[in-house]
N, C-alpha and C. Protein backbone atom coordinates (compact mmCIF):
# COMPACT_ATOMS: atom_id res chain seq x y z
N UNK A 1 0.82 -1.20 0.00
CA UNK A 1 0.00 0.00 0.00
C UNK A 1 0.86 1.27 0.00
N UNK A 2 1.81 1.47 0.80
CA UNK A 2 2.89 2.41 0.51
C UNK A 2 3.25 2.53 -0.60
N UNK A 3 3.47 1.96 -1.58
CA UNK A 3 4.33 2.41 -3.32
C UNK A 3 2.90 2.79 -3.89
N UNK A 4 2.03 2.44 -3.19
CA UNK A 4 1.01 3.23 -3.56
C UNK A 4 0.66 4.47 -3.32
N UNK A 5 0.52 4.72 -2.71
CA UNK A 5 0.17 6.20 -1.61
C UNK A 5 1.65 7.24 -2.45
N UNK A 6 2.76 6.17 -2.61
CA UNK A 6 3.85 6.85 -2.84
C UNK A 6 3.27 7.84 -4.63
N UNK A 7 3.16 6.38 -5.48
CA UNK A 7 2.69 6.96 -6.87
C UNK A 7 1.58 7.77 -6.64
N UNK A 8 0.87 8.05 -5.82
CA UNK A 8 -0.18 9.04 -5.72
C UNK A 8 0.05 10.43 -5.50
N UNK A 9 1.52 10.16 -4.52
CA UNK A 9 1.78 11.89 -4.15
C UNK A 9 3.13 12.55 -5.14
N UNK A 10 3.37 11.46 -6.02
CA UNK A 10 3.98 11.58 -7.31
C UNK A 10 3.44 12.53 -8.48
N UNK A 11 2.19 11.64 -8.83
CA UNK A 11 1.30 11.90 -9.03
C UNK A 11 0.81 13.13 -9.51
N UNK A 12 0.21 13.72 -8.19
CA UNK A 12 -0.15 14.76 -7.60
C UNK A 12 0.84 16.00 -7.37
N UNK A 13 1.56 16.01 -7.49
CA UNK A 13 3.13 16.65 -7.67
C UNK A 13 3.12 17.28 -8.97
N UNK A 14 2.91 15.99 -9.92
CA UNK A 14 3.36 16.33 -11.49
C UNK A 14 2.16 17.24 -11.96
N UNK A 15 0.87 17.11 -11.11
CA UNK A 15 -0.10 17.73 -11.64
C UNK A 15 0.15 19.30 -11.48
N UNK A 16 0.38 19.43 -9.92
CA UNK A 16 0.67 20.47 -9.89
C UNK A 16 1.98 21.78 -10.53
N UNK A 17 2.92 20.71 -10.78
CA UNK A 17 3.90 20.93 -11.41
C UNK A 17 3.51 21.81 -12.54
N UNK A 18 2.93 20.66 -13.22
CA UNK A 18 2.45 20.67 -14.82
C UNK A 18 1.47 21.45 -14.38
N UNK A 19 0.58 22.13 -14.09
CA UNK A 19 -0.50 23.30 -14.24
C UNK A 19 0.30 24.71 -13.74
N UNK A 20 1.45 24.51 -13.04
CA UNK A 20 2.18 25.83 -12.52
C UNK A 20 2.99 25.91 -13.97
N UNK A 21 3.16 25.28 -14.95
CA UNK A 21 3.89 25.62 -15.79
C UNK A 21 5.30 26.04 -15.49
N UNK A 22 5.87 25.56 -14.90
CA UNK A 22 7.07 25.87 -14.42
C UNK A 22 8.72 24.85 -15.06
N UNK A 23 7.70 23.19 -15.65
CA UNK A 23 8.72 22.66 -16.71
C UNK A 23 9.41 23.02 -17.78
N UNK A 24 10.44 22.41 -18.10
CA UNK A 24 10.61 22.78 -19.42
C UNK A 24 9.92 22.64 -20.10
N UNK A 25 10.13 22.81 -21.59
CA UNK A 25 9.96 22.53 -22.80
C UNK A 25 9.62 20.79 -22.83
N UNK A 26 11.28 20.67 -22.94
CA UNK A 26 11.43 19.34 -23.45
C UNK A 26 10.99 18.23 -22.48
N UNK A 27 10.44 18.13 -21.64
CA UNK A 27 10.18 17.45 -20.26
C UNK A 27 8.44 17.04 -20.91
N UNK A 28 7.51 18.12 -21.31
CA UNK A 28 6.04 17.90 -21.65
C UNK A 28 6.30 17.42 -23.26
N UNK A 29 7.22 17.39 -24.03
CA UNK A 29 7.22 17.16 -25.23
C UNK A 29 6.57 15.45 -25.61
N UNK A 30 5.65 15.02 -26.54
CA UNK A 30 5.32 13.45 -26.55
C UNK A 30 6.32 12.69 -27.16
N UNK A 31 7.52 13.15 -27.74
CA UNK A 31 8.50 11.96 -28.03
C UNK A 31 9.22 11.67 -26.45
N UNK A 32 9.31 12.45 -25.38
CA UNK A 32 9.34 11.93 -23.76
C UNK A 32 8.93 10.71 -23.85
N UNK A 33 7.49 11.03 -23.70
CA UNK A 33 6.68 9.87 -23.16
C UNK A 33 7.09 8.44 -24.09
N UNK A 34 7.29 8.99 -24.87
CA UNK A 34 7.33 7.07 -26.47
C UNK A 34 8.39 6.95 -25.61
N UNK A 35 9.73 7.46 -24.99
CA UNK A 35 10.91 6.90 -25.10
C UNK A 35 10.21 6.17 -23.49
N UNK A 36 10.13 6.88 -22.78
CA UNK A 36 9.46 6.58 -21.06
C UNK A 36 8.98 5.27 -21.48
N UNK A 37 8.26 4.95 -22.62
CA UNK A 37 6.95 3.94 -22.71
C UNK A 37 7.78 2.79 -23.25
N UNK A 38 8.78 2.54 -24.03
CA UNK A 38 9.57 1.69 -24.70
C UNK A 38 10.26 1.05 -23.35
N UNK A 39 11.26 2.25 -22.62
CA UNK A 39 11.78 1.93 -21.29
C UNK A 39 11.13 0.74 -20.49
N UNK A 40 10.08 1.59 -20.28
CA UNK A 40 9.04 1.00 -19.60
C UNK A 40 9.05 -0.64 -19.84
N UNK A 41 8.75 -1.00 -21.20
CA UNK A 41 7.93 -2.30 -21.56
C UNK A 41 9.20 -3.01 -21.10
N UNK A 42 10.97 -2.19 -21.76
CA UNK A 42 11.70 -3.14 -21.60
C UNK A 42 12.11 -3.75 -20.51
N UNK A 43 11.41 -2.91 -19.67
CA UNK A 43 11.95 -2.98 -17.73
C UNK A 43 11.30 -4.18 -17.37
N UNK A 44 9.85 -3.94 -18.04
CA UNK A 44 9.37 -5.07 -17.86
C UNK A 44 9.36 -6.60 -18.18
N UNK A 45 9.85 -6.80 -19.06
CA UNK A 45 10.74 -7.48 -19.69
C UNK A 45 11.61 -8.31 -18.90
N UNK A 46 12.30 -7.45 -18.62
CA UNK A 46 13.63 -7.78 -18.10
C UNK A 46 13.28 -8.36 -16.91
N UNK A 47 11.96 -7.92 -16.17
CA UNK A 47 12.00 -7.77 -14.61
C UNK A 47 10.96 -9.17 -14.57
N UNK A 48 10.91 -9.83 -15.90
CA UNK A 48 9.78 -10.98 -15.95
C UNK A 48 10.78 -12.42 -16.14
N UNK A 49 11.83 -12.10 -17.34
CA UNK A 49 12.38 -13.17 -17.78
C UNK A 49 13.69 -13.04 -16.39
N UNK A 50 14.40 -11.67 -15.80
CA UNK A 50 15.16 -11.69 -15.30
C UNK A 50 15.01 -12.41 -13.91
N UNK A 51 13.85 -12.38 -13.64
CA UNK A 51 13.29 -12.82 -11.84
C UNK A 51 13.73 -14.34 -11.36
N UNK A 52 13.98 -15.19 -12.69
CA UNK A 52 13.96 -16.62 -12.54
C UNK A 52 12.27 -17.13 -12.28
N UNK A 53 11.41 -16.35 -11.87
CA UNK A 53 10.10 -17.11 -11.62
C UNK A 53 9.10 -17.22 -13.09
N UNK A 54 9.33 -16.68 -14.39
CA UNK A 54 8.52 -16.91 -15.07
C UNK A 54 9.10 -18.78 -15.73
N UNK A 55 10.59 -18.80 -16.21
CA UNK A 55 10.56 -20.21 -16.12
C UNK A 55 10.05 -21.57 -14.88
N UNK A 56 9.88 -20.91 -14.02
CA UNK A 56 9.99 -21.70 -12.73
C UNK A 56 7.94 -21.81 -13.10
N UNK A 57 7.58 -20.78 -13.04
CA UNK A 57 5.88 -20.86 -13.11
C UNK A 57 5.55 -21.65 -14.35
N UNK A 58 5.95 -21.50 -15.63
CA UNK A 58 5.41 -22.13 -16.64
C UNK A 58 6.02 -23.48 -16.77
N UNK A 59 6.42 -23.78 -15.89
CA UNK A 59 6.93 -25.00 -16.21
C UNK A 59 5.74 -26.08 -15.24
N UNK A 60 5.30 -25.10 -14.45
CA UNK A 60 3.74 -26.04 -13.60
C UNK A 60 2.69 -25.55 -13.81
N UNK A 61 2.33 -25.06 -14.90
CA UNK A 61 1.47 -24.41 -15.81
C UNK A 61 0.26 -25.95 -15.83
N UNK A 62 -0.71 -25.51 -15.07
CA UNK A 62 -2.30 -26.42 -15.50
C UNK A 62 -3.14 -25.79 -15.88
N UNK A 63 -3.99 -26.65 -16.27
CA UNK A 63 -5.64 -26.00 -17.04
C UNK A 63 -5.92 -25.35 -15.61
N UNK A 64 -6.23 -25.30 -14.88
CA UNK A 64 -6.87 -24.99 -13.56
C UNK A 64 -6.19 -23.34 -13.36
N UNK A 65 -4.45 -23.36 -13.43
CA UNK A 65 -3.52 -22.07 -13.48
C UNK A 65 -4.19 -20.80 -14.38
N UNK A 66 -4.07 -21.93 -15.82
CA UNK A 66 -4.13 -21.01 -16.98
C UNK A 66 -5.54 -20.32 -17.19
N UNK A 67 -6.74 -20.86 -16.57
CA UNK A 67 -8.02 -20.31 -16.48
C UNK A 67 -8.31 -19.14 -15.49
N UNK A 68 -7.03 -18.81 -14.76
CA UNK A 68 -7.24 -17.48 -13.70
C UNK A 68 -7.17 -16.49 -14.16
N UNK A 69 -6.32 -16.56 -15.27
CA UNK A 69 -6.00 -14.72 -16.13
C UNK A 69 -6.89 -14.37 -16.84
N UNK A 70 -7.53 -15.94 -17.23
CA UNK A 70 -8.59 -15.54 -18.67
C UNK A 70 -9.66 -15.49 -17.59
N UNK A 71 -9.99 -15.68 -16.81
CA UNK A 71 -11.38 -15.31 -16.02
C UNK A 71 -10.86 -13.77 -15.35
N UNK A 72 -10.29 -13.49 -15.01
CA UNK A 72 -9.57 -12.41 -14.49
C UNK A 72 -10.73 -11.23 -15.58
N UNK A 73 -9.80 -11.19 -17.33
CA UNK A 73 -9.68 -10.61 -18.04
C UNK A 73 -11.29 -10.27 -18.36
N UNK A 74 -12.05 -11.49 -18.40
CA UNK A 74 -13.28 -11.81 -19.23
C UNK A 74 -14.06 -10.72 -17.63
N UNK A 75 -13.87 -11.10 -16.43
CA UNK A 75 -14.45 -10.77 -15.52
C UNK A 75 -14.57 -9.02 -15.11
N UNK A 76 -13.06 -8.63 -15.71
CA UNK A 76 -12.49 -6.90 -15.37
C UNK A 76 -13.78 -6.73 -16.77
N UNK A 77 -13.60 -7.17 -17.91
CA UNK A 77 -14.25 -6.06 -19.26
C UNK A 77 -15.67 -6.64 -18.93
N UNK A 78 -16.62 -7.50 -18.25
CA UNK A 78 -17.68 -7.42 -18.05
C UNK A 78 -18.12 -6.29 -17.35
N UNK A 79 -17.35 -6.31 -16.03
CA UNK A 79 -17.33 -5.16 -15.14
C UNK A 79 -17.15 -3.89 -15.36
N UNK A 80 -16.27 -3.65 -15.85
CA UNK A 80 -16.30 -2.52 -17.16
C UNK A 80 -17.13 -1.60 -18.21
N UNK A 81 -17.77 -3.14 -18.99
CA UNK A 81 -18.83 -2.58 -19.78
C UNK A 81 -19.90 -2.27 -18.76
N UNK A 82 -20.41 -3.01 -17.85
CA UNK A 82 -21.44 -2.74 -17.19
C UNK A 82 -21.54 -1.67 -16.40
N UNK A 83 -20.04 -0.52 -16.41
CA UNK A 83 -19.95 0.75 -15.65
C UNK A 83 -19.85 1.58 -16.50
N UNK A 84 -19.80 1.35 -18.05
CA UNK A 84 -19.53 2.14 -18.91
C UNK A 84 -20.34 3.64 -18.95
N UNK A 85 -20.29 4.50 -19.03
CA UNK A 85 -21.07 5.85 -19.56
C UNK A 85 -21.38 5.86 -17.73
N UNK A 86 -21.26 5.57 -16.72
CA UNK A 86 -21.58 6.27 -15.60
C UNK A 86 -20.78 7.73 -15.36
N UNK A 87 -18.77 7.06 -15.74
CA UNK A 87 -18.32 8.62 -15.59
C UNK A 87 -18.45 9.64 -17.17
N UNK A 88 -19.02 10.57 -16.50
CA UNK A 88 -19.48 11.34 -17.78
C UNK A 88 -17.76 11.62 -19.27
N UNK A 89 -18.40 11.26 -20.34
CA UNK A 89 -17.49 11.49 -21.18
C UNK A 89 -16.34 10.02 -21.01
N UNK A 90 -16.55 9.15 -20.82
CA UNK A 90 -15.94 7.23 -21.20
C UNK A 90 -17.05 6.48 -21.26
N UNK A 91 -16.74 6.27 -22.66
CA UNK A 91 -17.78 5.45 -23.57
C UNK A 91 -17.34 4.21 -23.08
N UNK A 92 -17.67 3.10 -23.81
CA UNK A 92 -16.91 1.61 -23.39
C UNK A 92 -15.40 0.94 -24.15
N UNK A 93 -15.38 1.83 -24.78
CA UNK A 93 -13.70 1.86 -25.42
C UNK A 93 -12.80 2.61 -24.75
N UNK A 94 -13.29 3.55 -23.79
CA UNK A 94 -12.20 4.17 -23.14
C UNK A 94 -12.24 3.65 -21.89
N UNK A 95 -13.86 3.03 -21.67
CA UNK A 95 -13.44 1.89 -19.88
C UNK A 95 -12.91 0.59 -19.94
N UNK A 96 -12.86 0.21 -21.02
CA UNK A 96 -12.38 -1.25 -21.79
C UNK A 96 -10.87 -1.20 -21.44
N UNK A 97 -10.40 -0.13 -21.68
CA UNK A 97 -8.73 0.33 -21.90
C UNK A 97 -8.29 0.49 -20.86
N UNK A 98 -8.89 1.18 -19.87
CA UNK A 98 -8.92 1.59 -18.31
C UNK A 98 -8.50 0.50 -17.89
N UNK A 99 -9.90 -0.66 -17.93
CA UNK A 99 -9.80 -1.66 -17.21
C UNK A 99 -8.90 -2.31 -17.49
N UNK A 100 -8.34 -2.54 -18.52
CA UNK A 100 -7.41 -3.71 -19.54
C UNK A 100 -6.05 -3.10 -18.66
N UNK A 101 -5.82 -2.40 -17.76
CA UNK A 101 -4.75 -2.20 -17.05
C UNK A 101 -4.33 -3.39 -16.07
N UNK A 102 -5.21 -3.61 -15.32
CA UNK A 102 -5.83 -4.78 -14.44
C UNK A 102 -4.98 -4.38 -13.63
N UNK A 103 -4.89 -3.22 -12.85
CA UNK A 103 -4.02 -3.11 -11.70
C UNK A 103 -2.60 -2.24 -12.41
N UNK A 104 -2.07 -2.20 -13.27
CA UNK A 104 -0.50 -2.28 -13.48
C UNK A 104 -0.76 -0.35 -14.14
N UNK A 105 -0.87 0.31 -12.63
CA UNK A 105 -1.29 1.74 -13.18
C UNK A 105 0.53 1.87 -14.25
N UNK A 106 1.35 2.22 -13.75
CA UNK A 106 2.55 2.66 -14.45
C UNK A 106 2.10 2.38 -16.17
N UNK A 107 2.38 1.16 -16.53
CA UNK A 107 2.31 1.17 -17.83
C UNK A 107 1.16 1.05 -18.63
N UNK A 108 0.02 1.16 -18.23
CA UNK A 108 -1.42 0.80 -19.06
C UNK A 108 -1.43 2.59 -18.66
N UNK A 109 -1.39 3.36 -18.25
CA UNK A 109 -1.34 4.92 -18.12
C UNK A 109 -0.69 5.70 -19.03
N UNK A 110 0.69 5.15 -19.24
CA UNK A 110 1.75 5.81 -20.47
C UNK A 110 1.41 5.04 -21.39
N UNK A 111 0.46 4.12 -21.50
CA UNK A 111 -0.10 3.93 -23.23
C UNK A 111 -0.80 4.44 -23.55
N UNK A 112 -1.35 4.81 -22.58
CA UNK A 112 -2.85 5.05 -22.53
C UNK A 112 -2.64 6.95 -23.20
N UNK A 113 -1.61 7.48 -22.19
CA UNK A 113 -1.18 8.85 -22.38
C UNK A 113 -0.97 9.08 -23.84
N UNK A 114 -0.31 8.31 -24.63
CA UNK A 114 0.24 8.23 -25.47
C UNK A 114 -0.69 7.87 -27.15
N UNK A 115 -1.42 6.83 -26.71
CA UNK A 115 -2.47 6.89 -27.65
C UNK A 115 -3.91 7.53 -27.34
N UNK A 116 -4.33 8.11 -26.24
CA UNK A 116 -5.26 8.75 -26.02
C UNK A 116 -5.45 10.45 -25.40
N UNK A 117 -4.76 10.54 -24.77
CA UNK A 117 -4.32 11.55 -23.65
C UNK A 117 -4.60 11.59 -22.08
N UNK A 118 -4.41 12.60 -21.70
CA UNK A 118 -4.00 13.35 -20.51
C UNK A 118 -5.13 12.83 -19.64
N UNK A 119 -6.24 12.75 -20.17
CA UNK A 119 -7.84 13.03 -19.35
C UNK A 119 -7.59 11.56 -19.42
N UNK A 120 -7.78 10.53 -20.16
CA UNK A 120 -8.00 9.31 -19.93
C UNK A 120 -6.62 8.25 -18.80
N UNK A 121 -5.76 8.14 -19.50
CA UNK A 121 -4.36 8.62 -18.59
C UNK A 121 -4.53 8.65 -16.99
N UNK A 122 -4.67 9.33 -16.97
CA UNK A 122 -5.06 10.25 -15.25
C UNK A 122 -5.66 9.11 -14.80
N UNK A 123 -7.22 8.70 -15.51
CA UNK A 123 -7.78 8.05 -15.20
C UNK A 123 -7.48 6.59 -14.70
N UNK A 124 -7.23 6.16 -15.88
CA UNK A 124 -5.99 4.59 -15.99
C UNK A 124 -5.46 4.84 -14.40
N UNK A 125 -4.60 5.53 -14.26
CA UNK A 125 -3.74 5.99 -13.17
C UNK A 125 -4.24 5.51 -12.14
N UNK A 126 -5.21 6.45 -11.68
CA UNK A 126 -5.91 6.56 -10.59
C UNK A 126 -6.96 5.00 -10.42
N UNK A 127 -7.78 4.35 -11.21
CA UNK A 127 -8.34 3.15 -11.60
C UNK A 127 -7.36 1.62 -10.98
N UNK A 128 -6.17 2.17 -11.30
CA UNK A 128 -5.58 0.73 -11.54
C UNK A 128 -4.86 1.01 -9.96
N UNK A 129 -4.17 2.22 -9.46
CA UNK A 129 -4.15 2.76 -8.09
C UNK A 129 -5.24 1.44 -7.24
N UNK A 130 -6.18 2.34 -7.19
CA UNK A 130 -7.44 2.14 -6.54
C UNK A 130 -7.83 0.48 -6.90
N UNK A 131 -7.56 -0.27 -7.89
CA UNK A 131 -7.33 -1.91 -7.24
C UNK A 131 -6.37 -2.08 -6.60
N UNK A 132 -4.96 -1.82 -6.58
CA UNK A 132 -4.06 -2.38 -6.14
C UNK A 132 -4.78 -2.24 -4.53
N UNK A 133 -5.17 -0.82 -4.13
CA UNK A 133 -5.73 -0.55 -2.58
C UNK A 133 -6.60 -1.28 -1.96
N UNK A 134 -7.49 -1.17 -3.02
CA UNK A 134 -8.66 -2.54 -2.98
C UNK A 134 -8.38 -3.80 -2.42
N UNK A 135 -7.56 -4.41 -3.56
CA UNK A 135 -6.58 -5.90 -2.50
C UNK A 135 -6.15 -5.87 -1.88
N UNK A 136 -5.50 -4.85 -1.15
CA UNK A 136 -4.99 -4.73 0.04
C UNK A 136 -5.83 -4.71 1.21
N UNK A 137 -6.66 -4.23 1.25
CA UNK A 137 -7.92 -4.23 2.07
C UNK A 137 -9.34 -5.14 2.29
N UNK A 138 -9.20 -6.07 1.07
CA UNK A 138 -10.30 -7.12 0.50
C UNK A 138 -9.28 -8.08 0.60
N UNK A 139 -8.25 -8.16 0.42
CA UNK A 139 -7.74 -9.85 0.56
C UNK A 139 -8.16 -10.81 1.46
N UNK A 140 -8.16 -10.57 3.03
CA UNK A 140 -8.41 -11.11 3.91
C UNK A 140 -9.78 -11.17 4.01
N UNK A 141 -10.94 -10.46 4.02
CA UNK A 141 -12.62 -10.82 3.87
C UNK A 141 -12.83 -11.71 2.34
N UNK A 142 -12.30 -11.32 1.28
CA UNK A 142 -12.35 -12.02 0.11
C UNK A 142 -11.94 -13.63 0.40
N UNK A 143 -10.98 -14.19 0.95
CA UNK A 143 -10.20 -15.51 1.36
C UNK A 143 -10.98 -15.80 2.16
N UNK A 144 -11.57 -15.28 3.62
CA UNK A 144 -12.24 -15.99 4.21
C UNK A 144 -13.91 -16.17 3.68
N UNK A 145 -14.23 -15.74 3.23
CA UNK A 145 -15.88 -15.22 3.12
C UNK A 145 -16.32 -15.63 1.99
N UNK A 146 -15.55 -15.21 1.18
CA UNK A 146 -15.92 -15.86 -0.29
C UNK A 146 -15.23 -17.14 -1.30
N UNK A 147 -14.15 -16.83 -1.68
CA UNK A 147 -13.23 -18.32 -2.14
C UNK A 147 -12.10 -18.08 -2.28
N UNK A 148 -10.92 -18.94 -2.05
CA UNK A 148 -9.71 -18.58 -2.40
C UNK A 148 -8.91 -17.25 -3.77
N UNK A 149 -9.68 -17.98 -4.80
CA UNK A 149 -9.27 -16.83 -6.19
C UNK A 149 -9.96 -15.57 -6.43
N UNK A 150 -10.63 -15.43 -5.22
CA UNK A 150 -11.16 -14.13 -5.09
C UNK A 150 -10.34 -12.87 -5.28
N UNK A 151 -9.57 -12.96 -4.20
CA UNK A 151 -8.39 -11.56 -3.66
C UNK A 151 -7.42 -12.00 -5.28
N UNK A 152 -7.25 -13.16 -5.69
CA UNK A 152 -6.19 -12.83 -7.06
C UNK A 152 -6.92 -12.38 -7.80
N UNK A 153 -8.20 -12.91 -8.37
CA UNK A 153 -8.90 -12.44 -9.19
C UNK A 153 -8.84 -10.24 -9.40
N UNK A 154 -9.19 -9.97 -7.78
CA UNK A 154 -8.87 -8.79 -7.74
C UNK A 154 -7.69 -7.85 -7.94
N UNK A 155 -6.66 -8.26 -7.21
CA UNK A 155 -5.70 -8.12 -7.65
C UNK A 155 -4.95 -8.11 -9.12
N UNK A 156 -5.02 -8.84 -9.98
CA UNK A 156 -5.63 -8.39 -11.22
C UNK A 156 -3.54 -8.80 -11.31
N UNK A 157 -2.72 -7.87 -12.27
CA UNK A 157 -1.55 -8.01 -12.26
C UNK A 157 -0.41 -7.79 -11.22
N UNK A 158 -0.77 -7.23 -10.31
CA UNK A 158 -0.65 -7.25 -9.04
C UNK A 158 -0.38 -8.16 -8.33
N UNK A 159 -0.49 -9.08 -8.49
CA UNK A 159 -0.45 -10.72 -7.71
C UNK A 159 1.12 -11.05 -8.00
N UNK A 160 1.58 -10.49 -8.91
CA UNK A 160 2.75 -11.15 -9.31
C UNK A 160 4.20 -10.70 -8.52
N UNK A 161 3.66 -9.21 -7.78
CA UNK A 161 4.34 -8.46 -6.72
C UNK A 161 4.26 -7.66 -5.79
N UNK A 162 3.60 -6.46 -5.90
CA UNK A 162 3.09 -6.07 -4.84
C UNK A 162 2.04 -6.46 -3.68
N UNK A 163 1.27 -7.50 -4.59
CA UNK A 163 -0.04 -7.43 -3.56
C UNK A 163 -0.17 -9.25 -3.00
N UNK A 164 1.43 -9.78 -4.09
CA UNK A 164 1.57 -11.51 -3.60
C UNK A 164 1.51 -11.60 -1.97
N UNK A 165 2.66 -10.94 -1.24
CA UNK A 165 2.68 -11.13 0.10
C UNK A 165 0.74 -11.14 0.60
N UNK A 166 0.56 -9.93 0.52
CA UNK A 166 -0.87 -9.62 1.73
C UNK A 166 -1.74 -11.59 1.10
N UNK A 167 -1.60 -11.33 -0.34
CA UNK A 167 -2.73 -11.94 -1.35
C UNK A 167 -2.32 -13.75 -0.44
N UNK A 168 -0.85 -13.99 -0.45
CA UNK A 168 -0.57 -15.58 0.05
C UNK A 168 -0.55 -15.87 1.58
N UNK A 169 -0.77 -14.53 2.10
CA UNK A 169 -0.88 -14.50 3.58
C UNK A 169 -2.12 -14.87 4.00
N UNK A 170 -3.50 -14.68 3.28
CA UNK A 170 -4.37 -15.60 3.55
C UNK A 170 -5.17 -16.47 2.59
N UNK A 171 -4.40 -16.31 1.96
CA UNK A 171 -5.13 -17.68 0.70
C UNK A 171 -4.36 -18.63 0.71
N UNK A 172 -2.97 -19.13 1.35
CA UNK A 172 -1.66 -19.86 1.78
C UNK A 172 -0.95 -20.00 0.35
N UNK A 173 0.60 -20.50 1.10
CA UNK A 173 1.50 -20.51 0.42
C UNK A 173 1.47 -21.45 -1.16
N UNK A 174 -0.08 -22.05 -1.07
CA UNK A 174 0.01 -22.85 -2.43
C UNK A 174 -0.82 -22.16 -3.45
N UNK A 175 -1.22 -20.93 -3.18
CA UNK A 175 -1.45 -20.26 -3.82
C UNK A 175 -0.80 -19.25 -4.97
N UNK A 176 0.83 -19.27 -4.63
CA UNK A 176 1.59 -18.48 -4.99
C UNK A 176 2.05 -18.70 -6.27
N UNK A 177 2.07 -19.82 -6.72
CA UNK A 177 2.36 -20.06 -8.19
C UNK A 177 1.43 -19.36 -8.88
N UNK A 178 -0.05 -19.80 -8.32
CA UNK A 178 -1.48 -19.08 -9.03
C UNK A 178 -1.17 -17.69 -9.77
N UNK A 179 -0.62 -17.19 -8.51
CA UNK A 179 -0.48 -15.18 -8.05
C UNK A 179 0.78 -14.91 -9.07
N UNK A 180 1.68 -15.47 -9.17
CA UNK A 180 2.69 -15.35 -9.75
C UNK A 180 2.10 -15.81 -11.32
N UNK A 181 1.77 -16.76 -11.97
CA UNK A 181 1.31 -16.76 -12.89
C UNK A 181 0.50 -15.83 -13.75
N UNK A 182 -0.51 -15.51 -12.69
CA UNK A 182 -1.70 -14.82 -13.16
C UNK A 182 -1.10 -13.08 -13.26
N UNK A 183 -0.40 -12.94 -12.65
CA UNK A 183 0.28 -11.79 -12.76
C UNK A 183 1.26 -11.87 -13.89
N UNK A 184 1.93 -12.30 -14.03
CA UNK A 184 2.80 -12.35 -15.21
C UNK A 184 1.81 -12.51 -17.15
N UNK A 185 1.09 -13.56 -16.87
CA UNK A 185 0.25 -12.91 -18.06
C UNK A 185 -0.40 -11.60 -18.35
N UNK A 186 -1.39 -11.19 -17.38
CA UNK A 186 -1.94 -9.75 -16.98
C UNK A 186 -0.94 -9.01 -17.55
N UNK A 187 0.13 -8.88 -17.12
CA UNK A 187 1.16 -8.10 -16.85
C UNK A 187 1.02 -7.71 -18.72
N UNK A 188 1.58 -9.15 -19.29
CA UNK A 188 1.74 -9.45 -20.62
C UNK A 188 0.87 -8.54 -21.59
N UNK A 189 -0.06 -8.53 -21.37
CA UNK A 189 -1.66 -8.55 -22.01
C UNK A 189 -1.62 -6.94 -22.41
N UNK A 190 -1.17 -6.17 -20.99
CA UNK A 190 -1.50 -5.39 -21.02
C UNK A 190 -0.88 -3.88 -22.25
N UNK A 191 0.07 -4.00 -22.64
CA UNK A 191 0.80 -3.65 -24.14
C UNK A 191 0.28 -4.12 -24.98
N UNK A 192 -0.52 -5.38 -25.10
CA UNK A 192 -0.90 -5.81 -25.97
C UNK A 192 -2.72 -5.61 -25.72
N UNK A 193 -3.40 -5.74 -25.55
CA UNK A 193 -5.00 -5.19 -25.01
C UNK A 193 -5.15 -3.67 -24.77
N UNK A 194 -4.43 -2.47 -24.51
CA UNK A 194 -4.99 -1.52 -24.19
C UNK A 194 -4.95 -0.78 -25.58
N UNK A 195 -3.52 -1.24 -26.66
CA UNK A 195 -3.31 -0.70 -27.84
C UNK A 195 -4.77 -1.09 -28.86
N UNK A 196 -5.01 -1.98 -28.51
CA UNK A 196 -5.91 -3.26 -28.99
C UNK A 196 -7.23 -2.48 -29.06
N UNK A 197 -7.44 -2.32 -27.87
CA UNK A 197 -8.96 -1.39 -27.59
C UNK A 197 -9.26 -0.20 -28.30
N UNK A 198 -7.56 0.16 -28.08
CA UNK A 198 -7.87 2.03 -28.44
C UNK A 198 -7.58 2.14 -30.09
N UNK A 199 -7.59 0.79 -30.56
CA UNK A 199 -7.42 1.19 -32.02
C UNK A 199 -8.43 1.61 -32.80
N UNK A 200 -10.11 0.82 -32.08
CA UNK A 200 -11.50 0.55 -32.67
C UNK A 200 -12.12 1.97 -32.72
C-alpha cells in the first residue's frame, strides 16, 4: 500500500507541477513519453524473464492455473462494460482500456497517455491505483468469506508483486504459483489489449 500512496503523491506533484507551468519545454514534449513507454515495456521485460520465476511458473502451468488470467480478463471487461457511460465522457472503449490495465497503473497509463491523452491517462492511473488498494484491504474478507481466487482475481496483475505477500498470507502458500502466474500474463496482455482497444 505504501508504493502506492507513494505513486499518488507523485502523481499529484506532477499535476501540480504541470499546471504551474514551471517545466521545461522538453520534459512535456510526446517523443518523452514514447521513449518513457519503450523503457518502460523493456523494464518489464527484463523484470519478468530476469526474476527466474517466469521459467519456474510455466513449467507447472495447469488448465486450472491457466483459467485465472482468462477469467480475471473476461471478468475486469464485463465489469467494465457494465460501468460504462456512468463517468461522464468514457464510452466503453475508453473503460475497456482503463480496465485492460488490471491493476498495473505505471504502464497501461503511459499507453494510454500516449495513444489517447491526458484526461483518460489520469484516469488509468488513478483506476488501476485504486485496485491495487482494494486488495490490500479485501484480501483477507475475500479468502475468508468468499473463495480462495477471489483476492487474485482482484488483484488483477498485481499478484505477481506487490499485492503476492498480503494476497498468500491468507489464501496460503500454495497459492503463490497461481499469483505469480496470473500476474505475469496480466502483466503481458497489457501492451498488448490496451493498444488493442484504443485502435476501434
Amino acid at each position: 500500500m505504501k508504493s502506492s500512496l507513494i505513486i499518488l503523491g507523485v502523481f499529484a506533484v506532477g499535476v501540480v507541477v504541470g499546471y504551474a507551468r514551471v517545466t521545461p519545454e522538453f520534459v512535456v514534449r510526446a517523443e518523452l513519453s514514447l521513449y518513457a513507454l519503450y523503457l518502460l515495456v523493456f523494464l518489464v521485460g527484463v523484470g519478468i524473464g530476469g526474476g527466474g520465476k517466469a521459467a519456474e511458473v510455466f513449467r507447472t502451468i495447469s488448465l486450472r492455473m491457466a483459467l485465472v488470467p482468462l477469467s480475471v480478463i473476461v471478468g475486469t471487461f464485463l465489469g467494465v462494460a457494465l460501468l460504462a457511460g456512468v463517468v461522464p465522457g468514457l464510452g466503453i472503449r475508453e473503460s475497456l482500456a482503463v480496465g485492460a490495465g488490471f491493476g498495473y497503473y505505471s504502464l497501461s497509463s503511459v499507453i494510454i497517455l500516449k495513444l489517447h491523452g491526458e484526461t483518460l491517462a489520469a484516469v488509468a492511473l488513478l483506476s488501476n491505483i485504486f485496485r491495487e488498494i482494494v486488495t490490500f484491504t479485501t484480501a483477507p474478507i475475500f479468502a475468508r468469506h468468499l473463495f480462495k481466487l477471489a483476492p487474485i482475481s482482484v488483484g488483477g496483475a498485481t499478484t505477481m508483486d506487490t499485492t503476492l505477500p498480503i494476497v498468500t498470507r491468507f489464501t496460503g502458500k500454495e497459492y503463490a504459483m497461481i499469483c505469480v502466474f496470473n500476474g505475469i500474463v496480466l502483466t503481458l496482455s497489457v501492451p498488448l489489449l490496451v493498444p488493442l482497444i484504443l485502435s476501434f
